[in-house]
Protein backbone atom coordinates (compact mmCIF):
# COMPACT_ATOMS: atom_id res chain seq x y z
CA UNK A 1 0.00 0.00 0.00
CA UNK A 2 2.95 2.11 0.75
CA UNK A 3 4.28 1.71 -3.00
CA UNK A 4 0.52 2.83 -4.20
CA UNK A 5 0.60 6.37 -2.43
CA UNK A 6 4.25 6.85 -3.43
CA UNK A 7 3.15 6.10 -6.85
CA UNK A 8 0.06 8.60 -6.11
CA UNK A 9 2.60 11.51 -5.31
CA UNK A 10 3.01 12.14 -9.02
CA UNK A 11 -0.32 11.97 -10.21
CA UNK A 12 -3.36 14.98 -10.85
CA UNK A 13 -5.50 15.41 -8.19
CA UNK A 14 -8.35 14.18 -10.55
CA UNK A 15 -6.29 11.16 -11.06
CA UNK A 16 -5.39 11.03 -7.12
CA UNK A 17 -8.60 11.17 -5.86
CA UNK A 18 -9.91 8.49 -8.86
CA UNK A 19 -7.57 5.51 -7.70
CA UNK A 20 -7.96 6.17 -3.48
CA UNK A 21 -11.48 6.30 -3.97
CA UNK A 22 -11.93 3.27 -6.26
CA UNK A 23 -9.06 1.47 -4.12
CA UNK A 24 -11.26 2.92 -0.59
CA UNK A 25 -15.05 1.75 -1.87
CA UNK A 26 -14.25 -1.18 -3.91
CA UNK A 27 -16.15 0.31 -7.08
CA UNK A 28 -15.69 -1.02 -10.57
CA UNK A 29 -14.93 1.22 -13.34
CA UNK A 30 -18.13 1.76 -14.61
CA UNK A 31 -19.32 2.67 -10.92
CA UNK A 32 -16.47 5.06 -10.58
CA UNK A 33 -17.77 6.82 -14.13
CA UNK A 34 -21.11 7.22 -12.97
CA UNK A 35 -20.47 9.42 -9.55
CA UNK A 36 -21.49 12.56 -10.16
CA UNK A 37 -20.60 15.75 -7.81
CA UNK A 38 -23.82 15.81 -6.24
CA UNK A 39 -23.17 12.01 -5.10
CA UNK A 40 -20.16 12.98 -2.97
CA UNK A 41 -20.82 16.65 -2.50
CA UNK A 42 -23.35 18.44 -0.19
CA UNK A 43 -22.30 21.85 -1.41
CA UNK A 44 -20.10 22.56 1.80
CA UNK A 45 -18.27 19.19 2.39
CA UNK A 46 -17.40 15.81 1.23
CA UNK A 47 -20.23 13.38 2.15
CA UNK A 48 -19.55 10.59 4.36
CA UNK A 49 -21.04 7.78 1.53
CA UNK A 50 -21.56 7.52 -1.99
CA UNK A 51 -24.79 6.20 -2.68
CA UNK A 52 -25.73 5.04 -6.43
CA UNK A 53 -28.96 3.79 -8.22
CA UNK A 54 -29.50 0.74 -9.46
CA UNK A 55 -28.71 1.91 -13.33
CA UNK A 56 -25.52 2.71 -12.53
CA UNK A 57 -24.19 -1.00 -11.20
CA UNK A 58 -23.23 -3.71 -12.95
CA UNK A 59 -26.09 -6.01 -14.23
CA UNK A 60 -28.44 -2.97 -13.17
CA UNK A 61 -29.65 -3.02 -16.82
CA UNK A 62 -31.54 -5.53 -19.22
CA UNK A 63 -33.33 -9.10 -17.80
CA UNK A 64 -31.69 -9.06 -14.11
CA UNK A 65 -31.81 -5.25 -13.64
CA UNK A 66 -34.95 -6.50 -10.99
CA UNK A 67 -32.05 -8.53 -9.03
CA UNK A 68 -29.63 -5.34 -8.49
CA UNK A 69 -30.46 -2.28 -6.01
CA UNK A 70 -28.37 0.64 -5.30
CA UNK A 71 -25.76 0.83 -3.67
CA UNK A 72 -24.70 2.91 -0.60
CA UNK A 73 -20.84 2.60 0.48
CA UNK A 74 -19.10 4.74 3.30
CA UNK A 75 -16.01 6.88 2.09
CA UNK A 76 -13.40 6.43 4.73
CA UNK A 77 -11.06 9.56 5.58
CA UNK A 78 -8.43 8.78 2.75
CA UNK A 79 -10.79 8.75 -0.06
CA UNK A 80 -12.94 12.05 1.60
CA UNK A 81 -9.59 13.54 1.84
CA UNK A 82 -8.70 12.74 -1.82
CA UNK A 83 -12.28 13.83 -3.19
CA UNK A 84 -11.58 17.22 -1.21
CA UNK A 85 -8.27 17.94 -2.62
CA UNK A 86 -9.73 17.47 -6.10
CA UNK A 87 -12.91 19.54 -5.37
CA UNK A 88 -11.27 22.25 -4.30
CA UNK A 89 -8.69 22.01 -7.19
CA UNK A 90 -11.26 21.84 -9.63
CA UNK A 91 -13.72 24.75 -8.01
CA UNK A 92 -10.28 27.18 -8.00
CA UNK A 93 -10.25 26.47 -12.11
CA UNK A 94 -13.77 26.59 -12.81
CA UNK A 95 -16.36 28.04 -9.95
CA UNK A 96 -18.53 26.40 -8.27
CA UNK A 97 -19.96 22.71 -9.38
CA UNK A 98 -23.02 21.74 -10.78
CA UNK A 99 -24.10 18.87 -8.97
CA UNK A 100 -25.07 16.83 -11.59
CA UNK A 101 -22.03 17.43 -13.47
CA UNK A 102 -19.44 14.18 -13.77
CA UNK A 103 -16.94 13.97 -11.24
CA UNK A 104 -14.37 13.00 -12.95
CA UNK A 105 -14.12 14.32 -16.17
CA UNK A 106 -11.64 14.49 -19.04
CA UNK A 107 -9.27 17.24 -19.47
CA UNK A 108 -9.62 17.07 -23.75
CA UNK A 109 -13.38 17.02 -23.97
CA UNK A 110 -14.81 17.38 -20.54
CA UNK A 111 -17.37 15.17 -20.34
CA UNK A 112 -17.15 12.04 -18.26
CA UNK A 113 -14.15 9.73 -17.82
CA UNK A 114 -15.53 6.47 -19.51
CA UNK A 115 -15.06 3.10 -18.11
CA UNK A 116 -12.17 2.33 -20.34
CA UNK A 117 -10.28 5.62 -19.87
CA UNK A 118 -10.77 4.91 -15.91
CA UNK A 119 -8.86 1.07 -16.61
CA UNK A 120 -6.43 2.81 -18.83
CA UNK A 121 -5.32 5.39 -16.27
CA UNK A 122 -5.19 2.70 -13.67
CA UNK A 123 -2.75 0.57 -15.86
């Protein structure tokens, strides 16, 4: 774990905060692209958990979307400290969030980080 946030030292706080809090909540890729800012921001702090609907889970589409129901997970201190690094880094260059805005978005087009950018960058 100690080799991880050495490696982290180097990396954007976009990037940062993507890895601790996919490493902290266990969330695949596709989970991670479909947090938005409202999900982990209450407009004055980082929320304690990230709750997502069932559309946004794996198999939470087609014949067994019935079987899946969101999911709530609690962000520990390392991944509410990541997420708050990046918020504030990101509200500095832009103003102030729209809550249903992506949370992690690209840099080249700004819309959402797909699931296969998110693998990439973790590779």
């Amino acid at each position: 774990m100690h080799r991880i946030h050495a490696a982290l030292a180097s990396f954007s706080a976009r990037d940062d905060a993507l890895i601790v809090t996919g490493l902290n909540t266990g969330f695949r890729a596709r989970e991670l692209s479909a947090i938005t800012i409202g999900h982990v921001w209450d407009g004055t702090a980082v929320r304690s958990a990230v709750s997502l609907e069932r559309r946004s889970l794996k198999n939470g589409r087609g014949l067994r979307a019935r079987s899946v129901r969101s999911r709530t997970v609690p962000l520990n201190t390392n991944a509410r400290e990541a997420l708050e690094a990046y918020l504030r880094e990101r509200v500095h260059m832009q103003g102030p969030p729209d809550p249903s805005e992506s949370l992690f978005r690209s840099r080249r087009t700004g819309r959402g980080l797909s699931r296969w950018q998110i693998n990439r960058l973790v590779h």
